[in-house]
C-alpha atoms as a PDB file:
ATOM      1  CA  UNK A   1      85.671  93.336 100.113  1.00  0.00           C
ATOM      2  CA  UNK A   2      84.179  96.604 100.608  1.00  0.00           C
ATOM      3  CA  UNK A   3      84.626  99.845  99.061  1.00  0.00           C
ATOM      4  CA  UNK A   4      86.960 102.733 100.624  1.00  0.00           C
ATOM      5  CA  UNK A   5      85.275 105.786 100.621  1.00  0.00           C
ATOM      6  CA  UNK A   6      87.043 108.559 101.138  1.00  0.00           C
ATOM      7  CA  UNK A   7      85.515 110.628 103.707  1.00  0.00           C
ATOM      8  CA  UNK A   8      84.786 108.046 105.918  1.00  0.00           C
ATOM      9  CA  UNK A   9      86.693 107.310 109.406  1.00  0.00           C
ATOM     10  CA  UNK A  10      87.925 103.715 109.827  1.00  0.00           C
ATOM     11  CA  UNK A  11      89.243 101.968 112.905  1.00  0.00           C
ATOM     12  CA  UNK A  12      92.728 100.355 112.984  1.00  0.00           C
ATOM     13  CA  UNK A  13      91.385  97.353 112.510  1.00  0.00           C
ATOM     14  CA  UNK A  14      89.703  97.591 109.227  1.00  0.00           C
ATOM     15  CA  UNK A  15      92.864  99.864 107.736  1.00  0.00           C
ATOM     16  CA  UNK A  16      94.517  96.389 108.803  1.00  0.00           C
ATOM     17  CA  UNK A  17      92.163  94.231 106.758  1.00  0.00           C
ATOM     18  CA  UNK A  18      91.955  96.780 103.687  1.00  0.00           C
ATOM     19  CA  UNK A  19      95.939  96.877 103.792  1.00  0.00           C
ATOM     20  CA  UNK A  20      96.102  93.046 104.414  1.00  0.00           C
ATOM     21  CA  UNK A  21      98.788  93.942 106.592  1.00  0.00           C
ATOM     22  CA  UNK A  22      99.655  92.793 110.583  1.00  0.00           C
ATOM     23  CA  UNK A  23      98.093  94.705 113.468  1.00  0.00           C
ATOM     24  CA  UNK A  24     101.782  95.095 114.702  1.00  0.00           C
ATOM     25  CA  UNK A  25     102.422  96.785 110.621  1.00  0.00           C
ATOM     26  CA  UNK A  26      99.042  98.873 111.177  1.00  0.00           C
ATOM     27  CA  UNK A  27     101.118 100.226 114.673  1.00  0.00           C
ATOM     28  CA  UNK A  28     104.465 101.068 112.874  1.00  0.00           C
ATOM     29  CA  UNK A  29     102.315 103.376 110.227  1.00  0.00           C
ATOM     30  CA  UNK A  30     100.849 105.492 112.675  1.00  0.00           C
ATOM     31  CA  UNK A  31     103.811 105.251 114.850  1.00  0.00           C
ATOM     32  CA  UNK A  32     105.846 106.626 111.694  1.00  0.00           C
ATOM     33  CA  UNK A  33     103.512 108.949 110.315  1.00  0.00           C
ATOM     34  CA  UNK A  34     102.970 106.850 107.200  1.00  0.00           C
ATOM     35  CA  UNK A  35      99.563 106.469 107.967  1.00  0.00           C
ATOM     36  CA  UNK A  36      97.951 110.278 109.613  1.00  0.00           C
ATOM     37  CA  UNK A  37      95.595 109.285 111.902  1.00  0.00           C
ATOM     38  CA  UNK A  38      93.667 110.869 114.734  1.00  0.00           C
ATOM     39  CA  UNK A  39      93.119 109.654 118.018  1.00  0.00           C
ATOM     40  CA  UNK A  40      89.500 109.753 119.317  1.00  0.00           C
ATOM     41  CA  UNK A  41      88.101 108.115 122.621  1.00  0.00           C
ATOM     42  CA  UNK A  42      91.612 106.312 122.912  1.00  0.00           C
ATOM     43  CA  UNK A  43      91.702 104.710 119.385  1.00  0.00           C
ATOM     44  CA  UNK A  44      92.839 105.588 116.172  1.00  0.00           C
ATOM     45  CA  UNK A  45      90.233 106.792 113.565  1.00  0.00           C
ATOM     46  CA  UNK A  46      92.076 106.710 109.614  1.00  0.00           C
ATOM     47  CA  UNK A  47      90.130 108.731 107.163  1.00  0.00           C
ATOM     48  CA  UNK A  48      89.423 106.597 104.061  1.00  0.00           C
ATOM     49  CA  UNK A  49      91.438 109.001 102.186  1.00  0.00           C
ATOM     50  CA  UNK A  50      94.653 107.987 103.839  1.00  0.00           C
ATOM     51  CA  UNK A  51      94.051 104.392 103.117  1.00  0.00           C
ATOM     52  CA  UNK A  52      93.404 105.009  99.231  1.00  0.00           C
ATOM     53  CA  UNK A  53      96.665 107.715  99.052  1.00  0.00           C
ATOM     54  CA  UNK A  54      98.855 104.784 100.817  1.00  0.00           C
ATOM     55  CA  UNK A  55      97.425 102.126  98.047  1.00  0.00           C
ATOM     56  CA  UNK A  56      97.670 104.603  95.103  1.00  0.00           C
ATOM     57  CA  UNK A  57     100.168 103.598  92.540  1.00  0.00           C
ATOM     58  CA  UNK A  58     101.764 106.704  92.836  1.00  0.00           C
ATOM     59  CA  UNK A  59     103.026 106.007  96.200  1.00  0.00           C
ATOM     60  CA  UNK A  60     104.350 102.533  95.014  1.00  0.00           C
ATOM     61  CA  UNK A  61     106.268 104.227  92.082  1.00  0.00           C
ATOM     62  CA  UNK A  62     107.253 107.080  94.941  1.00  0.00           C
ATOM     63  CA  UNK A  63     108.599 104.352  96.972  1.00  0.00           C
ATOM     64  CA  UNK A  64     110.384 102.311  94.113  1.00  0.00           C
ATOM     65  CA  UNK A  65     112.272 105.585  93.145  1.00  0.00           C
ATOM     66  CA  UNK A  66     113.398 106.329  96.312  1.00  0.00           C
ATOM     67  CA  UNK A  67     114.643 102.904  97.119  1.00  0.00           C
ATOM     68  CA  UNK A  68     116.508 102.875  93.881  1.00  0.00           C
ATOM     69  CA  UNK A  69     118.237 106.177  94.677  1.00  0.00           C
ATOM     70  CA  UNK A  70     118.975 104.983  98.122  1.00  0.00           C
ATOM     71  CA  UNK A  71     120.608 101.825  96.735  1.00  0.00           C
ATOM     72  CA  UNK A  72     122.654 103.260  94.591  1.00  0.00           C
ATOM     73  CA  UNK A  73     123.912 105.497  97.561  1.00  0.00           C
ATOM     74  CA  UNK A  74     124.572 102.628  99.406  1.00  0.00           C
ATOM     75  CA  UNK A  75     126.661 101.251  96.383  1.00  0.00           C
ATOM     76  CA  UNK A  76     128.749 104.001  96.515  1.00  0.00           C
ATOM     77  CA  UNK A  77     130.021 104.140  99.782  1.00  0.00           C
ATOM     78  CA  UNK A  78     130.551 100.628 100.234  1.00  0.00           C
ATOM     79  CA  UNK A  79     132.726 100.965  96.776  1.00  0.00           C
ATOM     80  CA  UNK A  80     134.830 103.592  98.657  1.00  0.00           C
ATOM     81  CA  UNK A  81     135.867 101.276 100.948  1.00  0.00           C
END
C-alpha cells in the first residue's frame, strides 16, 4: 500500500481504499464533517493530512473516551427509570 503524504490531495476513492472503508462510509464522513474535504470540478479532493489525523491513535483514544462517557450517560438515565 502506498504512503500518505500529507500535503497531497486524494480523491474519494483512494481515502476509501486507505480507510478500507465503503464508498457509502467515505459519503457519511464528508457528509458529517468527519472527514474536511473540498470540492473541486464536482468531486471531493481530501488532503493527505485529513486521512493521517482520522487514522492517528489519538483520534481512536478520542473516540473510545467519548463513547465511554456517553455510555455511562446512557446508564444513568435508563437507571432513573
Amino acid at each position: 500500500m502506498p504512503e500518505i503524504h500529507p500535503n497531497e490531495l486524494y480523491s474519494s476513492k483512494e481515502a476509501k481504499e486507505f480507510l478500507k472503508v465503503s464508498t457509502s462510509t467515505i459519503k457519511r464522513y464528508l457528509k458529517k464533517g468527519i472527514i474536511k474535504a473540498n470540492k473541486i470540478g464536482g468531486r471531493y479532493k481530501i488532503l493527505g493530512k485529513e486521512l493521517l489525523r482520522l487514522i492517528s491513535p489519538k483520534v481512536e483514544n478520542k473516540a473510545t473516551k467519548v463513547y465511554y462517557k456517553l455510555k455511562e450517560k446512557t446508564q444513568k438515565v435508563i437507571e432513573k427509570w
